[in-house]
N, C-alpha and C. Protein backbone atom coordinates (compact mmCIF):
# COMPACT_ATOMS: atom_id res chain seq x y z
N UNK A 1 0.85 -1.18 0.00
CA UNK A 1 0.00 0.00 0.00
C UNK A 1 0.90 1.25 0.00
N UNK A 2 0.39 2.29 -1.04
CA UNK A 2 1.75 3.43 -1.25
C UNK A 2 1.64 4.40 0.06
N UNK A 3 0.25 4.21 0.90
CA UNK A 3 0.53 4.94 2.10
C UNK A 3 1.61 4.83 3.17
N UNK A 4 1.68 3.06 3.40
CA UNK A 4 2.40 2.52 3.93
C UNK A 4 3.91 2.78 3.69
N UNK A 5 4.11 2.93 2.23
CA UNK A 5 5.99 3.04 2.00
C UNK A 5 5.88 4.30 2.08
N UNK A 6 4.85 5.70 1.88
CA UNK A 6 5.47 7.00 2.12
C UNK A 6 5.90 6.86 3.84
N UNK A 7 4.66 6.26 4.44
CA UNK A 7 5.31 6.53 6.04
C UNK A 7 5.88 6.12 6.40
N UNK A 8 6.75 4.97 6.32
CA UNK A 8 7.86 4.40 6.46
C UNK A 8 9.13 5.30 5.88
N UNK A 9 9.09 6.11 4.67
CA UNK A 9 10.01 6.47 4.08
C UNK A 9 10.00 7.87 5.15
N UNK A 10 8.94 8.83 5.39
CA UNK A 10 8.97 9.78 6.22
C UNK A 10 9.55 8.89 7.46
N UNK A 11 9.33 8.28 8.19
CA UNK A 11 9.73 8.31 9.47
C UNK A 11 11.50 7.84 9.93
N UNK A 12 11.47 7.20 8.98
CA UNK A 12 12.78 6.56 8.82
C UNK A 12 13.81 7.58 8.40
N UNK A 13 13.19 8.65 7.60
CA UNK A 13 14.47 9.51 6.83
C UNK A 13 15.01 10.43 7.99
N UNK A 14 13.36 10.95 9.08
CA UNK A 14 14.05 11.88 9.84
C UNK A 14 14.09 13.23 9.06
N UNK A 15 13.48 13.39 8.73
CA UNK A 15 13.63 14.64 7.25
C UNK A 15 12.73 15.07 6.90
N UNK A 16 12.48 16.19 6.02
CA UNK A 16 11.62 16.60 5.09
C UNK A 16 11.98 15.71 3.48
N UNK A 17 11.02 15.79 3.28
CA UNK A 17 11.40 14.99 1.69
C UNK A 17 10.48 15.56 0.21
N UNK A 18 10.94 15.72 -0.63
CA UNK A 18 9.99 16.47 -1.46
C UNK A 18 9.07 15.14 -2.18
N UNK A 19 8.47 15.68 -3.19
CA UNK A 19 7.27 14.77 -3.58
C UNK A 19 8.03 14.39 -4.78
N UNK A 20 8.80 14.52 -5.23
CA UNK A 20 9.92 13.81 -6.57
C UNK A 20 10.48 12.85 -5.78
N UNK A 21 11.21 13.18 -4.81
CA UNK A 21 12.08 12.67 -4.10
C UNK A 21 10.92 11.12 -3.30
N UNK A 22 10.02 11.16 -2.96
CA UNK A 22 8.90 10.71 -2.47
C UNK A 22 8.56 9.78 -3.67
N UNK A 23 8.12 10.29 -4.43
CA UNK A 23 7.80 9.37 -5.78
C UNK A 23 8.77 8.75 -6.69
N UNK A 24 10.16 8.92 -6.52
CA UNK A 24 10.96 8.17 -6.91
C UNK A 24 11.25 6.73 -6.02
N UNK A 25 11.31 6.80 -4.76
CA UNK A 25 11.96 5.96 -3.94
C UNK A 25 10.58 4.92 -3.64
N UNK A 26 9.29 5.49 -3.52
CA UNK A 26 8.04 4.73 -3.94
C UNK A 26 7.78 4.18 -4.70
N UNK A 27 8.05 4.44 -6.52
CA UNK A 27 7.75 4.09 -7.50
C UNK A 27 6.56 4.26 -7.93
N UNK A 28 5.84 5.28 -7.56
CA UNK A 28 4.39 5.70 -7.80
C UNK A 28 4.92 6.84 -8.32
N UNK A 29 3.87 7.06 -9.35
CA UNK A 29 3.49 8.79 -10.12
C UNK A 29 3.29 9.65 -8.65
N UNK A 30 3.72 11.28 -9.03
CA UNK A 30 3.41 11.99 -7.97
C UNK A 30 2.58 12.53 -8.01
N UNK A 31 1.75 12.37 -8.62
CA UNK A 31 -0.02 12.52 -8.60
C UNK A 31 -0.66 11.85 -7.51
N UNK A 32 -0.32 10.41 -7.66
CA UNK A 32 -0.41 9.02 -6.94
C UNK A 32 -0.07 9.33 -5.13
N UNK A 33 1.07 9.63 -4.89
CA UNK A 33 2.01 10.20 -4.03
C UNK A 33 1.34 11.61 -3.68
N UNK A 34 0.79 12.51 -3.98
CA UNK A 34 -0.16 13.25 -3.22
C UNK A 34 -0.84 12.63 -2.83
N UNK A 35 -2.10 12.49 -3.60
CA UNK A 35 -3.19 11.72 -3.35
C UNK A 35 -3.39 10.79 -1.52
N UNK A 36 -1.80 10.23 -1.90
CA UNK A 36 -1.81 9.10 -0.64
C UNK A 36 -1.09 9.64 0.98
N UNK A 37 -0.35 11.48 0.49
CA UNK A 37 0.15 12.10 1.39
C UNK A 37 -0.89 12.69 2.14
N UNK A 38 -1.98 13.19 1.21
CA UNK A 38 -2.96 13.75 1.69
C UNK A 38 -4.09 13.20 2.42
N UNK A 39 -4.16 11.91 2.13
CA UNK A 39 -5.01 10.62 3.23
C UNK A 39 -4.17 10.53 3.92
N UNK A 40 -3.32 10.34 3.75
CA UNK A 40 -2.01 9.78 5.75
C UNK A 40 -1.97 11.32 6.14
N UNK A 41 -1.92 12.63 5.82
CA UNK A 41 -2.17 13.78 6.62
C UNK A 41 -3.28 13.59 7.93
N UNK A 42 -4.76 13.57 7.03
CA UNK A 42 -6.02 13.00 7.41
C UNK A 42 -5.64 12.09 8.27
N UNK A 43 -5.85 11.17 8.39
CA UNK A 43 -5.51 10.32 9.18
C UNK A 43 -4.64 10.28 10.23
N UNK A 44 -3.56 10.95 9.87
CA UNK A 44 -2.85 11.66 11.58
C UNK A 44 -3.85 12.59 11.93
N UNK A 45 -4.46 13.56 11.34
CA UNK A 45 -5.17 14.50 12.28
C UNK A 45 -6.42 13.89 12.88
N UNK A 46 -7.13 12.64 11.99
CA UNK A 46 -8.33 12.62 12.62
C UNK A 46 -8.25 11.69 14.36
N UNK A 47 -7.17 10.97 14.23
CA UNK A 47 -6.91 10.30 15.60
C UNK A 47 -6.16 10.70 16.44
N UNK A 48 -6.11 12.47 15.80
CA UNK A 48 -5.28 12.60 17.23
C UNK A 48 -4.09 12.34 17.60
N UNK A 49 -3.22 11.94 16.99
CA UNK A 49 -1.96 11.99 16.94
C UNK A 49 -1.10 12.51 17.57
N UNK A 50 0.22 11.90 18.48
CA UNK A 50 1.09 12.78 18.81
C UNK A 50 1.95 13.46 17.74
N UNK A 51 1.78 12.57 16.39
CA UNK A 51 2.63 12.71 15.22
C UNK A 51 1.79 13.74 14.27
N UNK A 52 2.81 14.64 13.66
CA UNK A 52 1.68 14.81 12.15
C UNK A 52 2.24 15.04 11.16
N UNK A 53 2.02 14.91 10.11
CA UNK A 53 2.42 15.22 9.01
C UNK A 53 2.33 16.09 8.13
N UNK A 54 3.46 16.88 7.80
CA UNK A 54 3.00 18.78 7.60
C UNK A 54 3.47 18.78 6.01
N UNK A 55 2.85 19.38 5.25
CA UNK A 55 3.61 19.82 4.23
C UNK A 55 3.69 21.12 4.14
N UNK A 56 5.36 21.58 3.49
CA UNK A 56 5.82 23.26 3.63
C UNK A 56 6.02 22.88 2.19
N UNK A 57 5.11 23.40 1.20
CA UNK A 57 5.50 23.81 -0.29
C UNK A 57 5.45 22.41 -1.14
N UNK A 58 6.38 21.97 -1.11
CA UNK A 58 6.64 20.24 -2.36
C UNK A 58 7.72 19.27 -1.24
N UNK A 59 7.76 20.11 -0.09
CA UNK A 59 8.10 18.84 0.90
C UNK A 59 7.39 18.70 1.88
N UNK A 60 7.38 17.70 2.27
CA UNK A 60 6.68 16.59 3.07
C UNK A 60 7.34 16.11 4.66
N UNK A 61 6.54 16.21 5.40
CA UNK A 61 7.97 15.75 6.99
C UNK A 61 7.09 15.02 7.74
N UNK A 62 7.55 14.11 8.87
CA UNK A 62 7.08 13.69 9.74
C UNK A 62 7.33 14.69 11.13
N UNK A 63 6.45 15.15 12.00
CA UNK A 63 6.98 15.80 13.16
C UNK A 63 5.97 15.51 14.08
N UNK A 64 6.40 16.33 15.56
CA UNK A 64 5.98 15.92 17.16
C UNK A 64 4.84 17.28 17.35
N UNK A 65 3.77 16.74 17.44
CA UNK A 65 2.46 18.21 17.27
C UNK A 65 2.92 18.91 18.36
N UNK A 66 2.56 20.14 18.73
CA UNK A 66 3.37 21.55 19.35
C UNK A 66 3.56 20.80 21.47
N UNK A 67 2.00 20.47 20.87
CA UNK A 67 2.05 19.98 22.92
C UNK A 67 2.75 19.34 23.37
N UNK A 68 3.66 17.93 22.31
CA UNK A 68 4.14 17.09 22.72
C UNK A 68 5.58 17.51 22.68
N UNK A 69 6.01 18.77 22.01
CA UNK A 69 7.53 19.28 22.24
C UNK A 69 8.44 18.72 23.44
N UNK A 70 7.55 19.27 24.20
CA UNK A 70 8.65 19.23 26.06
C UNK A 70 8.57 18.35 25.95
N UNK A 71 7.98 16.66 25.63
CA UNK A 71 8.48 15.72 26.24
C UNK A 71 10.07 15.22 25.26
């Protein structure tokens, strides 16, 4: 499932990653690769998450939502 290898690829890199960069190492079109960034966004926000997933422009990151900083 291409949701599954973007979040693996976000969490593992530790990084921001752009959506070329994202859709190369996936092997999905980056049409495809939105599409599936933008459901795993959703999906961190709707449960609440300590995690979320932000996009700034054509990159993509995994990070710690503001409350959970101090720990």
């Amino acid at each position: 499932m291409l949701k599954n290898k973007l979040n693996a690829l976000l969490f593992s890199s530790g990084r921001k990653m752009s959506l070329v960069e994202l859709s190369k190492l996936s092997r999905a079109r980056e049409d495809e690769v939105m599409a599936a960034l933008e459901g795993l966004k959703r999906e961190y926000d709707d449960k609440g998450s300590s995690t979320m997933l932000v996009n700034e422009g054509n990159f993509w990151k995994l990070t710690v939502r503001e409350q959970f900083l101090s720990l």
